[in-house]
PDB file of N, CA and C in Angstrom:
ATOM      1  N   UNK A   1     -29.653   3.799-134.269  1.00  0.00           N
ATOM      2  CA  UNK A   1     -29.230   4.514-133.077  1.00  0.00           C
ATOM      3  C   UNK A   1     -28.086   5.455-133.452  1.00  0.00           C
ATOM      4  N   UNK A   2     -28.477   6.965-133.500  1.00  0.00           N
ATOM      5  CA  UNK A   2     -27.261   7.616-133.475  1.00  0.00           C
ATOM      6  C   UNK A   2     -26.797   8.528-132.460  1.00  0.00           C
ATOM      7  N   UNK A   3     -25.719   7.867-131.680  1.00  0.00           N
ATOM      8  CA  UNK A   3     -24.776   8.730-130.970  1.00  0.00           C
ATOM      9  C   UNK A   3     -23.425   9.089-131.260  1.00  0.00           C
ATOM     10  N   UNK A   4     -24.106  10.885-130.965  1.00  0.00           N
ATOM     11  CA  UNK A   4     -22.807  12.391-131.025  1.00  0.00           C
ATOM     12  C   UNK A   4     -22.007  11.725-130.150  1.00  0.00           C
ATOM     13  N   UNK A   5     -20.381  11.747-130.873  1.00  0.00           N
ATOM     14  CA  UNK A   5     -19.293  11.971-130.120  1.00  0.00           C
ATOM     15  C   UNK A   5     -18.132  12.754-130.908  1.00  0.00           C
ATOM     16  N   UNK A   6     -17.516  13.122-130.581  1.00  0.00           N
ATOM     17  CA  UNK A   6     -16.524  13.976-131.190  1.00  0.00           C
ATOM     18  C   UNK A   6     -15.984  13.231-131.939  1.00  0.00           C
ATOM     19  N   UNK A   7     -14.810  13.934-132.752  1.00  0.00           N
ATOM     20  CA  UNK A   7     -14.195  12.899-134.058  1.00  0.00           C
ATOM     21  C   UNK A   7     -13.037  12.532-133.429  1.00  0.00           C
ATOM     22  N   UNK A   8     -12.862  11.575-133.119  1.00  0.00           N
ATOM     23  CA  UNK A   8     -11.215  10.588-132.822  1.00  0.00           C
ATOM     24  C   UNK A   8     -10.202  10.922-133.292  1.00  0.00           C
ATOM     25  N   UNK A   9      -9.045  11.097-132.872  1.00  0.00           N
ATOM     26  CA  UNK A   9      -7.944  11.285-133.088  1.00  0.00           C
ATOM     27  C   UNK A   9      -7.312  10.698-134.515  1.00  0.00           C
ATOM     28  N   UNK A  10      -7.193   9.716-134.424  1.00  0.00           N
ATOM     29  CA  UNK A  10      -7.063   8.341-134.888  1.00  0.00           C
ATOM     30  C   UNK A  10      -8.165   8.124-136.363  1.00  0.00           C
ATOM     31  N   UNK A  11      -9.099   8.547-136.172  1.00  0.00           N
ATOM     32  CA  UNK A  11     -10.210   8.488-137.611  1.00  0.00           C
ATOM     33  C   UNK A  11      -9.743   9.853-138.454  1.00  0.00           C
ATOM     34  N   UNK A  12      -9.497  10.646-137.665  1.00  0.00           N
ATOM     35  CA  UNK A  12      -9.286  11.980-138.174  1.00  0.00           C
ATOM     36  C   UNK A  12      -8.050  11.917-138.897  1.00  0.00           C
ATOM     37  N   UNK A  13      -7.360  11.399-138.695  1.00  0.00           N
ATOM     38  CA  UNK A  13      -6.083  11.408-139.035  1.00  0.00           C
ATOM     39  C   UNK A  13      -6.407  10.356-140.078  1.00  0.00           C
ATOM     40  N   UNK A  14      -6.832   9.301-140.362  1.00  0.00           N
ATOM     41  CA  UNK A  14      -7.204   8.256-141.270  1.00  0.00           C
ATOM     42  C   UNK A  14      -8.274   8.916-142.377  1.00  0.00           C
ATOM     43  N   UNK A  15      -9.049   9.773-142.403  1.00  0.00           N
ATOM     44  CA  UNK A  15     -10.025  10.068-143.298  1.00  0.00           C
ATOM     45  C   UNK A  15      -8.894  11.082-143.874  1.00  0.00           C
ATOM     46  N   UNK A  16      -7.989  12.100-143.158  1.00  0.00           N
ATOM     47  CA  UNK A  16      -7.253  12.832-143.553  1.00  0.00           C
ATOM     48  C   UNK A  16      -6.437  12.262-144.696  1.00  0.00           C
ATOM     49  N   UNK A  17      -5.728  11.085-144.491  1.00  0.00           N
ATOM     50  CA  UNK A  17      -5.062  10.390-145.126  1.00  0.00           C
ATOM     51  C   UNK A  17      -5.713  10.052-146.685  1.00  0.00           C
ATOM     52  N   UNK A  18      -7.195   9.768-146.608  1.00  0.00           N
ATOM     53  CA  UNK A  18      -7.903   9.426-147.823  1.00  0.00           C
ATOM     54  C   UNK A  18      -8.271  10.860-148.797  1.00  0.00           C
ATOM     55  N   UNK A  19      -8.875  11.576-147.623  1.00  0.00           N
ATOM     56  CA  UNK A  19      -9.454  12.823-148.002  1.00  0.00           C
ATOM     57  C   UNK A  19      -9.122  13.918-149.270  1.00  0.00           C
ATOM     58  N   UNK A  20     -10.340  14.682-150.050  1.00  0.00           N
ATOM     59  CA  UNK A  20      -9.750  15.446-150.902  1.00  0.00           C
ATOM     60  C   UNK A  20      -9.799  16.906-150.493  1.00  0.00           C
ATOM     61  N   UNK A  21     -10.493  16.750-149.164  1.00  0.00           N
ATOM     62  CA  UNK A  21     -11.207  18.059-148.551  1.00  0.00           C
ATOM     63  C   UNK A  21      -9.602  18.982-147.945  1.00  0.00           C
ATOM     64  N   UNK A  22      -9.546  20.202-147.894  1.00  0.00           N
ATOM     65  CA  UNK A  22      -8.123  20.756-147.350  1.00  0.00           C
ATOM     66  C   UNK A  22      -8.716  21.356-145.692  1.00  0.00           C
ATOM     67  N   UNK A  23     -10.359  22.105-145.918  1.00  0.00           N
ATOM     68  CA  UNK A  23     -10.255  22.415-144.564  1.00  0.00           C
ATOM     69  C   UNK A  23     -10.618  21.197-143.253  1.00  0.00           C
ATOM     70  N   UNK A  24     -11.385  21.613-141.810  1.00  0.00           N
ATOM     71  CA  UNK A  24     -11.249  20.678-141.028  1.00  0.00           C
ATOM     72  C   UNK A  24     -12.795  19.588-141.225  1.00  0.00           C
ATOM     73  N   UNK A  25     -11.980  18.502-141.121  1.00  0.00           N
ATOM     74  CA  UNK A  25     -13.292  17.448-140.991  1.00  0.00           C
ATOM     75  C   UNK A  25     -14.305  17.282-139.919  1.00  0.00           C
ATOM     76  N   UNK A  26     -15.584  17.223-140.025  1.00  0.00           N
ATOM     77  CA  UNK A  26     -16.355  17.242-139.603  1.00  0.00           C
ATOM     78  C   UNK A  26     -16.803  15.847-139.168  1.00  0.00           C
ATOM     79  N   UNK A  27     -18.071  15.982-138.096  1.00  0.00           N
ATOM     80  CA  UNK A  27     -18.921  14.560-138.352  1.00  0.00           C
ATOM     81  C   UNK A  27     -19.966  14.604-139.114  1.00  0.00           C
ATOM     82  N   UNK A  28     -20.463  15.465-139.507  1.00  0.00           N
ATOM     83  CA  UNK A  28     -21.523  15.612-140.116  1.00  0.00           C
ATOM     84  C   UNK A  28     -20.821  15.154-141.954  1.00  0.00           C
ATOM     85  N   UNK A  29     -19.690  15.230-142.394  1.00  0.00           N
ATOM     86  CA  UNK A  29     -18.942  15.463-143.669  1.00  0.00           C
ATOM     87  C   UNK A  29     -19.341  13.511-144.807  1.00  0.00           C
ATOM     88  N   UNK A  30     -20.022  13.849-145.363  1.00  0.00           N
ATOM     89  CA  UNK A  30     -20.096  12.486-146.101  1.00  0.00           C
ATOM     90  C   UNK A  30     -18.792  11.801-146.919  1.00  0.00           C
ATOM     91  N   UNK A  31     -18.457  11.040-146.577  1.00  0.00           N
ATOM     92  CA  UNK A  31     -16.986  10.417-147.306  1.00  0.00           C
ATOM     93  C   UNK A  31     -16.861  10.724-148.941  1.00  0.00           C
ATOM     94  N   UNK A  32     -17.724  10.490-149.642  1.00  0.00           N
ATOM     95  CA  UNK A  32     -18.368  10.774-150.930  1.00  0.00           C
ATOM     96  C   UNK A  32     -18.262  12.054-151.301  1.00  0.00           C
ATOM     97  N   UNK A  33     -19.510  12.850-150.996  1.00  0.00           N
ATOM     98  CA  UNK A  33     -19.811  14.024-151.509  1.00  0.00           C
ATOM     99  C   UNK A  33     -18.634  15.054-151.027  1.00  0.00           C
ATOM    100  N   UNK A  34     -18.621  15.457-150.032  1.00  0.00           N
ATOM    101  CA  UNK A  34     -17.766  16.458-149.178  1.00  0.00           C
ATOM    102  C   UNK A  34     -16.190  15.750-149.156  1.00  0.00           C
ATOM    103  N   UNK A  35     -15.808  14.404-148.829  1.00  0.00           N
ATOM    104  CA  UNK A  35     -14.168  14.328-148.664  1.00  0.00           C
ATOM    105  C   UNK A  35     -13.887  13.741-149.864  1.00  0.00           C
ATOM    106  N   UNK A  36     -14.701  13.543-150.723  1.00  0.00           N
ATOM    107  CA  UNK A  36     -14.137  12.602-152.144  1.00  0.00           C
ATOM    108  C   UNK A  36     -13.396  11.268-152.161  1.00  0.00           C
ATOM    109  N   UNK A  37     -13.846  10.520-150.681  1.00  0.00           N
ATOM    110  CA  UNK A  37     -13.138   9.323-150.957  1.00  0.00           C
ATOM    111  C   UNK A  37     -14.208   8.107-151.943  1.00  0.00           C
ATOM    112  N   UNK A  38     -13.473   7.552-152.867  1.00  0.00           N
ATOM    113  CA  UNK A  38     -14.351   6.517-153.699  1.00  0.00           C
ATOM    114  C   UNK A  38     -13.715   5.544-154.526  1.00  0.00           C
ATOM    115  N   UNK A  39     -13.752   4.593-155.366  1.00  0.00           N
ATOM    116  CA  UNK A  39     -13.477   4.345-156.258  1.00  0.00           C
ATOM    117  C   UNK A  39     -12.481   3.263-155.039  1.00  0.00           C
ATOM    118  N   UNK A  40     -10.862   2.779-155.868  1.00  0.00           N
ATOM    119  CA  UNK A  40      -9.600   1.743-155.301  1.00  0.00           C
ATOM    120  C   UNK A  40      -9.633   2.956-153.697  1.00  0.00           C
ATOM    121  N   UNK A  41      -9.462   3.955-153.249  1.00  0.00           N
ATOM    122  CA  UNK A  41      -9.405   4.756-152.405  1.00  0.00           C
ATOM    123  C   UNK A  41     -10.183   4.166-151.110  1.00  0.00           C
ATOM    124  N   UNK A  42     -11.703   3.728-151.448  1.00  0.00           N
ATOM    125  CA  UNK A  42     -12.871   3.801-150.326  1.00  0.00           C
ATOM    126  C   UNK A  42     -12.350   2.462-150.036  1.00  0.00           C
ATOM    127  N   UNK A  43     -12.161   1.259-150.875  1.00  0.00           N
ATOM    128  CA  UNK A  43     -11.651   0.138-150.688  1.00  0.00           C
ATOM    129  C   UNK A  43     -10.941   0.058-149.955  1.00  0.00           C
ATOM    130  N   UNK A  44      -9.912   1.118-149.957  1.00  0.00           N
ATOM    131  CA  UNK A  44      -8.682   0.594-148.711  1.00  0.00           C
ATOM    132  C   UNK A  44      -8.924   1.479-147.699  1.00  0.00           C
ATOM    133  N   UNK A  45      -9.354   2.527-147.864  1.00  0.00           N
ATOM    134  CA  UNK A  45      -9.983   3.513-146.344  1.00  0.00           C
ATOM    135  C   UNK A  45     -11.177   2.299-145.716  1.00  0.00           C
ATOM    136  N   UNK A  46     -11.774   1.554-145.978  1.00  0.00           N
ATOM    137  CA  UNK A  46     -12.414   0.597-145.467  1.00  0.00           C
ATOM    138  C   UNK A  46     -12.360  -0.466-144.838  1.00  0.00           C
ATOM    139  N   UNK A  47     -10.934  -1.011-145.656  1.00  0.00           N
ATOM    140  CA  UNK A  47      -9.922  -2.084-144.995  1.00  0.00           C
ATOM    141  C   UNK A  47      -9.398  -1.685-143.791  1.00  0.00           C
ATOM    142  N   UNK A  48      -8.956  -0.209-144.042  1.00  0.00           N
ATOM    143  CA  UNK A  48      -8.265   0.181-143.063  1.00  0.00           C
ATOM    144  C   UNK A  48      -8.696   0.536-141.918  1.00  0.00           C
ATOM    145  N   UNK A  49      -9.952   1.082-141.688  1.00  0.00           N
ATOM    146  CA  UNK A  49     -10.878   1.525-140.643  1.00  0.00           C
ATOM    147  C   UNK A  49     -11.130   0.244-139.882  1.00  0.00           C
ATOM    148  N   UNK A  50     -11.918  -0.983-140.886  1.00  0.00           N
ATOM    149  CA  UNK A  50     -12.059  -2.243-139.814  1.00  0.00           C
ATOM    150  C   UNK A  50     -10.842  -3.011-139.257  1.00  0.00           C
ATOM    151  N   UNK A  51      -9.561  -2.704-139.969  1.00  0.00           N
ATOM    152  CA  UNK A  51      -8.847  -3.475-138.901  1.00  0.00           C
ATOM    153  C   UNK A  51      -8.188  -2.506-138.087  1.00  0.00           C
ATOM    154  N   UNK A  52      -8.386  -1.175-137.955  1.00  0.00           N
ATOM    155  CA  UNK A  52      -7.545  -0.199-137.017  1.00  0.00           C
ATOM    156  C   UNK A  52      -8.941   0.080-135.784  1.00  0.00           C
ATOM    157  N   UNK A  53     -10.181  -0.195-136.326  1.00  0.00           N
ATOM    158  CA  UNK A  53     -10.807   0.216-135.171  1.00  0.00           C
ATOM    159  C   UNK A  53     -11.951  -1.156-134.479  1.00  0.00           C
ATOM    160  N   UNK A  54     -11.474  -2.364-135.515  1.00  0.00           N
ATOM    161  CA  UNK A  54     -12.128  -3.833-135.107  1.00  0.00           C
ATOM    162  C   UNK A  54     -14.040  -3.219-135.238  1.00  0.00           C
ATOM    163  N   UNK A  55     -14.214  -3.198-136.487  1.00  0.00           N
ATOM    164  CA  UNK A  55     -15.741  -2.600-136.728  1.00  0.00           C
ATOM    165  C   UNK A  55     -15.863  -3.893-137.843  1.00  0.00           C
ATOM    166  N   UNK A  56     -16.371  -4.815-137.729  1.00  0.00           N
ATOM    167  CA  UNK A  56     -17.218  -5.308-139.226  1.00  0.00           C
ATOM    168  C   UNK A  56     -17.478  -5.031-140.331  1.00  0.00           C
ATOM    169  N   UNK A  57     -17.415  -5.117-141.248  1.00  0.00           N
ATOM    170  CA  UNK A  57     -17.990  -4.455-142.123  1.00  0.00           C
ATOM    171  C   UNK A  57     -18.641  -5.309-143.801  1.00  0.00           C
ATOM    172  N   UNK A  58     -18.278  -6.662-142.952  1.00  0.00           N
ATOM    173  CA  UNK A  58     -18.883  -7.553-144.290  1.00  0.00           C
ATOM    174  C   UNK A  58     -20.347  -8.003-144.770  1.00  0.00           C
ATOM    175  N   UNK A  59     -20.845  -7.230-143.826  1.00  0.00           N
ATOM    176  CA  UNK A  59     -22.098  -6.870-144.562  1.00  0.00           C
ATOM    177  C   UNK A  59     -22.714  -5.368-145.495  1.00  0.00           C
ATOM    178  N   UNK A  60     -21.202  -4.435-144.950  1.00  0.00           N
ATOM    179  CA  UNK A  60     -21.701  -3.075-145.772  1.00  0.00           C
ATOM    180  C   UNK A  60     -21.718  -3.408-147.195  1.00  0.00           C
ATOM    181  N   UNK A  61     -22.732  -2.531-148.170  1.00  0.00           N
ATOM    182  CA  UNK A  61     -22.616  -2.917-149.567  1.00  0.00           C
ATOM    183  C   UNK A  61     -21.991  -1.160-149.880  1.00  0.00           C
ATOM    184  N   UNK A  62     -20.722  -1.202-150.110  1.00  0.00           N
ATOM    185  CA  UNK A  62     -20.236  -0.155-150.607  1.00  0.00           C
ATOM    186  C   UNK A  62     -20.718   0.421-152.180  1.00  0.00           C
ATOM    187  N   UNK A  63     -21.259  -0.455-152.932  1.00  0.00           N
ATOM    188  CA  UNK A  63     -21.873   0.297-154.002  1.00  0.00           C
ATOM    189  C   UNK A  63     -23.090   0.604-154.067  1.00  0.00           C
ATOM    190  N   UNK A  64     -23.828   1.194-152.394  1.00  0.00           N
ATOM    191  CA  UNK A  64     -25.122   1.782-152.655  1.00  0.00           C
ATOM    192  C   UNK A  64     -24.520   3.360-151.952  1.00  0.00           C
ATOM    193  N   UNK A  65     -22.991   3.570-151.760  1.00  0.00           N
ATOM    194  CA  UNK A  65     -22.824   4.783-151.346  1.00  0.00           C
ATOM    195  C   UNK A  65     -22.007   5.099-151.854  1.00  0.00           C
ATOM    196  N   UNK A  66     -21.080   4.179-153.029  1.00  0.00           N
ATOM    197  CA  UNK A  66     -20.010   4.988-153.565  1.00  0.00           C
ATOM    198  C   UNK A  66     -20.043   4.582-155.135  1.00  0.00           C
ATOM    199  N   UNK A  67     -19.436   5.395-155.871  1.00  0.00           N
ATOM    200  CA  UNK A  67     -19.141   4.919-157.036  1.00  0.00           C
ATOM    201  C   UNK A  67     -18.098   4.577-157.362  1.00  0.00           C
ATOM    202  N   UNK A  68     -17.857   3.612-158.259  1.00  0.00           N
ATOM    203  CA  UNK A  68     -16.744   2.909-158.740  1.00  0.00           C
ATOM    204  C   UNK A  68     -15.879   3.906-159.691  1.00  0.00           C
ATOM    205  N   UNK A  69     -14.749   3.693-159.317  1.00  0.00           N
ATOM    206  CA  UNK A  69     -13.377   4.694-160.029  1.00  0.00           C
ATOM    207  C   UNK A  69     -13.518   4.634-161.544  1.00  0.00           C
ATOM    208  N   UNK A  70     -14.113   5.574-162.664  1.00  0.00           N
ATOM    209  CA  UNK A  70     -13.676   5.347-163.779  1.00  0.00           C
ATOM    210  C   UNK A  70     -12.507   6.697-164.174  1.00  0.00           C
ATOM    211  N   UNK A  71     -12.265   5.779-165.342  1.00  0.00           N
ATOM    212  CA  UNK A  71     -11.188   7.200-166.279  1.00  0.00           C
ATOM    213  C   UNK A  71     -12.162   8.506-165.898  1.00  0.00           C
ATOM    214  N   UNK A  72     -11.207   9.501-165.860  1.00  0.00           N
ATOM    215  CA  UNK A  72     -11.663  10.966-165.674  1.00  0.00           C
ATOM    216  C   UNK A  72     -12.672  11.419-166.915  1.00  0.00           C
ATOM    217  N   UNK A  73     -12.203  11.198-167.787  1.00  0.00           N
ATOM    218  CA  UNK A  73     -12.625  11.377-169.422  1.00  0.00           C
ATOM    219  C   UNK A  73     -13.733  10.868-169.291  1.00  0.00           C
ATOM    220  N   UNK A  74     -13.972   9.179-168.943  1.00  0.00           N
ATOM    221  CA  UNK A  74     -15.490   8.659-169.187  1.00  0.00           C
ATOM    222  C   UNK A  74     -16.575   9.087-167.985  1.00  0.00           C
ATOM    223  N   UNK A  75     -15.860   9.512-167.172  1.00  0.00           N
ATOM    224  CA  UNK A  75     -16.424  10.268-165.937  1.00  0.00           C
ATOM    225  C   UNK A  75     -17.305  11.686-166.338  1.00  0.00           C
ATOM    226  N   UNK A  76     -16.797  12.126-167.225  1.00  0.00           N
ATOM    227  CA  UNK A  76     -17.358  13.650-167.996  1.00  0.00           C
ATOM    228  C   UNK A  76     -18.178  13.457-169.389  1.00  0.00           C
ATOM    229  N   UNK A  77     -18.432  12.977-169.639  1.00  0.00           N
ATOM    230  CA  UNK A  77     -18.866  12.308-170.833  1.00  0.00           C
ATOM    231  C   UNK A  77     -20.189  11.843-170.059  1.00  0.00           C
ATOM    232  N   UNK A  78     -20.035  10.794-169.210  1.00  0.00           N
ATOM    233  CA  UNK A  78     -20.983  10.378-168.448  1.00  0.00           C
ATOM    234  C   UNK A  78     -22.125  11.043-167.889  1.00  0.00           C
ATOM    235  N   UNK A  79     -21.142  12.115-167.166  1.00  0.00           N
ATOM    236  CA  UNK A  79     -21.697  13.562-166.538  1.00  0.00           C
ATOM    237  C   UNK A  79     -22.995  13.825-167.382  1.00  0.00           C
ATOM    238  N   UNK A  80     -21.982  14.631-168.592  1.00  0.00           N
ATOM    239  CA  UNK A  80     -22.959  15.296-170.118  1.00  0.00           C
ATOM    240  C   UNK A  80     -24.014  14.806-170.500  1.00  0.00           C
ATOM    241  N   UNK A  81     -23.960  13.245-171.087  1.00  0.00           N
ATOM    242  CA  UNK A  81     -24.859  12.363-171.351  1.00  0.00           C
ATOM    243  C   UNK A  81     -25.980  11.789-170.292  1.00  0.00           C
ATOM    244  N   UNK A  82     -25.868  11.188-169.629  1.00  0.00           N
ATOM    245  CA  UNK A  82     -26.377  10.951-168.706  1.00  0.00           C
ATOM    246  C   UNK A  82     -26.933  11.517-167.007  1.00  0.00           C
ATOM    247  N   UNK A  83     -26.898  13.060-167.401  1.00  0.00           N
ATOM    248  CA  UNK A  83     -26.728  14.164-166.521  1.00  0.00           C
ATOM    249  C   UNK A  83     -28.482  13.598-165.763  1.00  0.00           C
ATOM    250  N   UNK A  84     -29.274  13.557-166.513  1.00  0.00           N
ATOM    251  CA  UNK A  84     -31.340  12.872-165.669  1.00  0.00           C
ATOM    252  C   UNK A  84     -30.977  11.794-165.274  1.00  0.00           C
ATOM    253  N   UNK A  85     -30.199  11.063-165.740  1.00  0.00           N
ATOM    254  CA  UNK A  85     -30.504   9.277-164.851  1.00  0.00           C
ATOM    255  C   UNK A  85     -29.117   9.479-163.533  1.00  0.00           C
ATOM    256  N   UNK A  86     -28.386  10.458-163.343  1.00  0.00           N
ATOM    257  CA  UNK A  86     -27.230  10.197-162.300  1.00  0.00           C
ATOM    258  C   UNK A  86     -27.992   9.853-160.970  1.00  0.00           C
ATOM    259  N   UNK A  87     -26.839   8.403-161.073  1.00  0.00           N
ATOM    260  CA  UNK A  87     -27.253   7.659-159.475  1.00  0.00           C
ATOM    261  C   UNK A  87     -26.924   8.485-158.167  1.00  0.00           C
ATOM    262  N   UNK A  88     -28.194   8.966-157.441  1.00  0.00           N
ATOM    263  CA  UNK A  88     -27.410   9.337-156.090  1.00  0.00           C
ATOM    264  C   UNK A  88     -27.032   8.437-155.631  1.00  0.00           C
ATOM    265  N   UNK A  89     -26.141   8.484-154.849  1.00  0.00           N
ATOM    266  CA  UNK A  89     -26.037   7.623-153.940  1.00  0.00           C
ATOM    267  C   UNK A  89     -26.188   7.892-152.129  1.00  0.00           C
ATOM    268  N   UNK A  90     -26.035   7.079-151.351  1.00  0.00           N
ATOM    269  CA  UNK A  90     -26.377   7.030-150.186  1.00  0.00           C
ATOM    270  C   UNK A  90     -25.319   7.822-149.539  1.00  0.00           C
ATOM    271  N   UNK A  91     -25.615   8.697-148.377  1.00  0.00           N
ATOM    272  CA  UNK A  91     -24.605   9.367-147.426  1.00  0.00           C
ATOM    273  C   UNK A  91     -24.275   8.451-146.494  1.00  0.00           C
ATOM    274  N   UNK A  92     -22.791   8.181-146.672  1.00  0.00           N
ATOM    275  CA  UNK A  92     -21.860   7.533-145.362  1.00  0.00           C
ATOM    276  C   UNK A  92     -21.458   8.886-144.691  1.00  0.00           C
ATOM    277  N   UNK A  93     -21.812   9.017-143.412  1.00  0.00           N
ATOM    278  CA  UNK A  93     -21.022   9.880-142.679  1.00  0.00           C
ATOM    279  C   UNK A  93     -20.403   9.621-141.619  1.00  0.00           C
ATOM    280  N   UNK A  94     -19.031  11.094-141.373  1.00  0.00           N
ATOM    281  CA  UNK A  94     -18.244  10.612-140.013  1.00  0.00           C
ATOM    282  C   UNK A  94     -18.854   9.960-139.148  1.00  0.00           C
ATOM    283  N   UNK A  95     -19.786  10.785-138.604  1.00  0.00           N
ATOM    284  CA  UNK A  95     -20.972  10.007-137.544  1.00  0.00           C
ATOM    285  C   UNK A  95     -20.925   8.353-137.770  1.00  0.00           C
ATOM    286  N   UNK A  96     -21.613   8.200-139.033  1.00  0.00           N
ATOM    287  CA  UNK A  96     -21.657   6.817-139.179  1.00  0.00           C
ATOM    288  C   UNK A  96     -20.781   6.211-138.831  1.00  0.00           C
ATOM    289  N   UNK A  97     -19.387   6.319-139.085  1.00  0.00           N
ATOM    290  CA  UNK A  97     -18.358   6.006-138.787  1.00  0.00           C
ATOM    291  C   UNK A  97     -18.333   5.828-137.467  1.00  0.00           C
ATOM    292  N   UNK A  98     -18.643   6.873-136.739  1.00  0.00           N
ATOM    293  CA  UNK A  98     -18.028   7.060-135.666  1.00  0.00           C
ATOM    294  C   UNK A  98     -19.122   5.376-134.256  1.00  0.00           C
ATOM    295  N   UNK A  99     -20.427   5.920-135.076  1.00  0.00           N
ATOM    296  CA  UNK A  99     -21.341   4.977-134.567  1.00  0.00           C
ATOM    297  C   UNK A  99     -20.652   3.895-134.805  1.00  0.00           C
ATOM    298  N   UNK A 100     -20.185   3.193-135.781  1.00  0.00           N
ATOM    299  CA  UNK A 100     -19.611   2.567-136.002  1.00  0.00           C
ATOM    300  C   UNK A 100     -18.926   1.360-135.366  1.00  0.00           C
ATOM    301  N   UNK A 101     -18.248   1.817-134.755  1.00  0.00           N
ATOM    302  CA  UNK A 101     -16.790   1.824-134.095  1.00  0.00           C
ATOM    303  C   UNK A 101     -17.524   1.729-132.652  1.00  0.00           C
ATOM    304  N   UNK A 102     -18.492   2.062-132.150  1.00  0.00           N
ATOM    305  CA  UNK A 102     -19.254   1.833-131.068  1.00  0.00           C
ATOM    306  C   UNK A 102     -19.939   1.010-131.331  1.00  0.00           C
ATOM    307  N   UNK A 103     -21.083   0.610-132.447  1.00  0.00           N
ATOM    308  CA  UNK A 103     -21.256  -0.322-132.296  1.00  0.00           C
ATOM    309  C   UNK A 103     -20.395  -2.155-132.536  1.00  0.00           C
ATOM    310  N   UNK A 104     -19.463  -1.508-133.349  1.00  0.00           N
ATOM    311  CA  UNK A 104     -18.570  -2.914-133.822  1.00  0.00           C
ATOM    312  C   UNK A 104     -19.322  -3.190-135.113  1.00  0.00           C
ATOM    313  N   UNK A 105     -19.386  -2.801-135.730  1.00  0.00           N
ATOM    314  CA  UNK A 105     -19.993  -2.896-137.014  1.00  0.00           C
ATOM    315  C   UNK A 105     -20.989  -2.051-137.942  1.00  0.00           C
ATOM    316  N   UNK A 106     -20.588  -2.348-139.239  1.00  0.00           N
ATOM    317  CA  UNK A 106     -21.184  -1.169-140.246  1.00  0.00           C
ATOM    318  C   UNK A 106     -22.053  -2.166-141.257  1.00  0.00           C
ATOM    319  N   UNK A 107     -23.739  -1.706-141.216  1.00  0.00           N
ATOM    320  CA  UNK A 107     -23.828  -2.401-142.470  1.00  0.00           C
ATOM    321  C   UNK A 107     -25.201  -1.234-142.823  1.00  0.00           C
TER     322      UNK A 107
END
């Protein structure tokens, strides 16, 4: 079930906080691809979302949408080498979020 609502005050200001993006956040904006949150970062933007907006979330599996923080260096290397097998991963979006938070839980 997805229902449009505008972006919250309160989320906006919290994704801001994580975010690598400079212009304005969207709902449509994937945490990942577009705001660059991932790695020790998504961990605590996650913590922080379920206890500031009481959403569940111990059933989300965060490593089918994010990748785990490595060194920058093995990050590029990785890139080079392994450029045919790179894992997509899944789009978390504001929306999702936002559904979220309406429904009381993310999985």
């Amino acid at each position: 079930m997805v229902i449009k609502m505008s972006l919250d005050k309160d989320l906006k200001l919290l994704l801001e906080n994580y975010s690598t993006k400079q212009q304005d956040i969207t709902i449509n904006d994937s945490l990942y691809y577009d705001l660059g949150i991932y790695g020790d970062d998504i961990d605590e933007f996650m913590k922080e979302f379920s206890a500031k907006f009481h959403v569940d979330i111990s059933r989300f599996n965060l490593n089918e949408y994010f990748p785990n923080e490595q060194d920058p260096f093995i990050s590029i290397l990785l890139q080079i080498f392994i450029k045919k097998n790179k894992k997509k991963y899944k789009d978390l979006t504001v929306q999702h979020l936002i559904n979220a938070i309406i429904m009381k839980k993310l999985e």
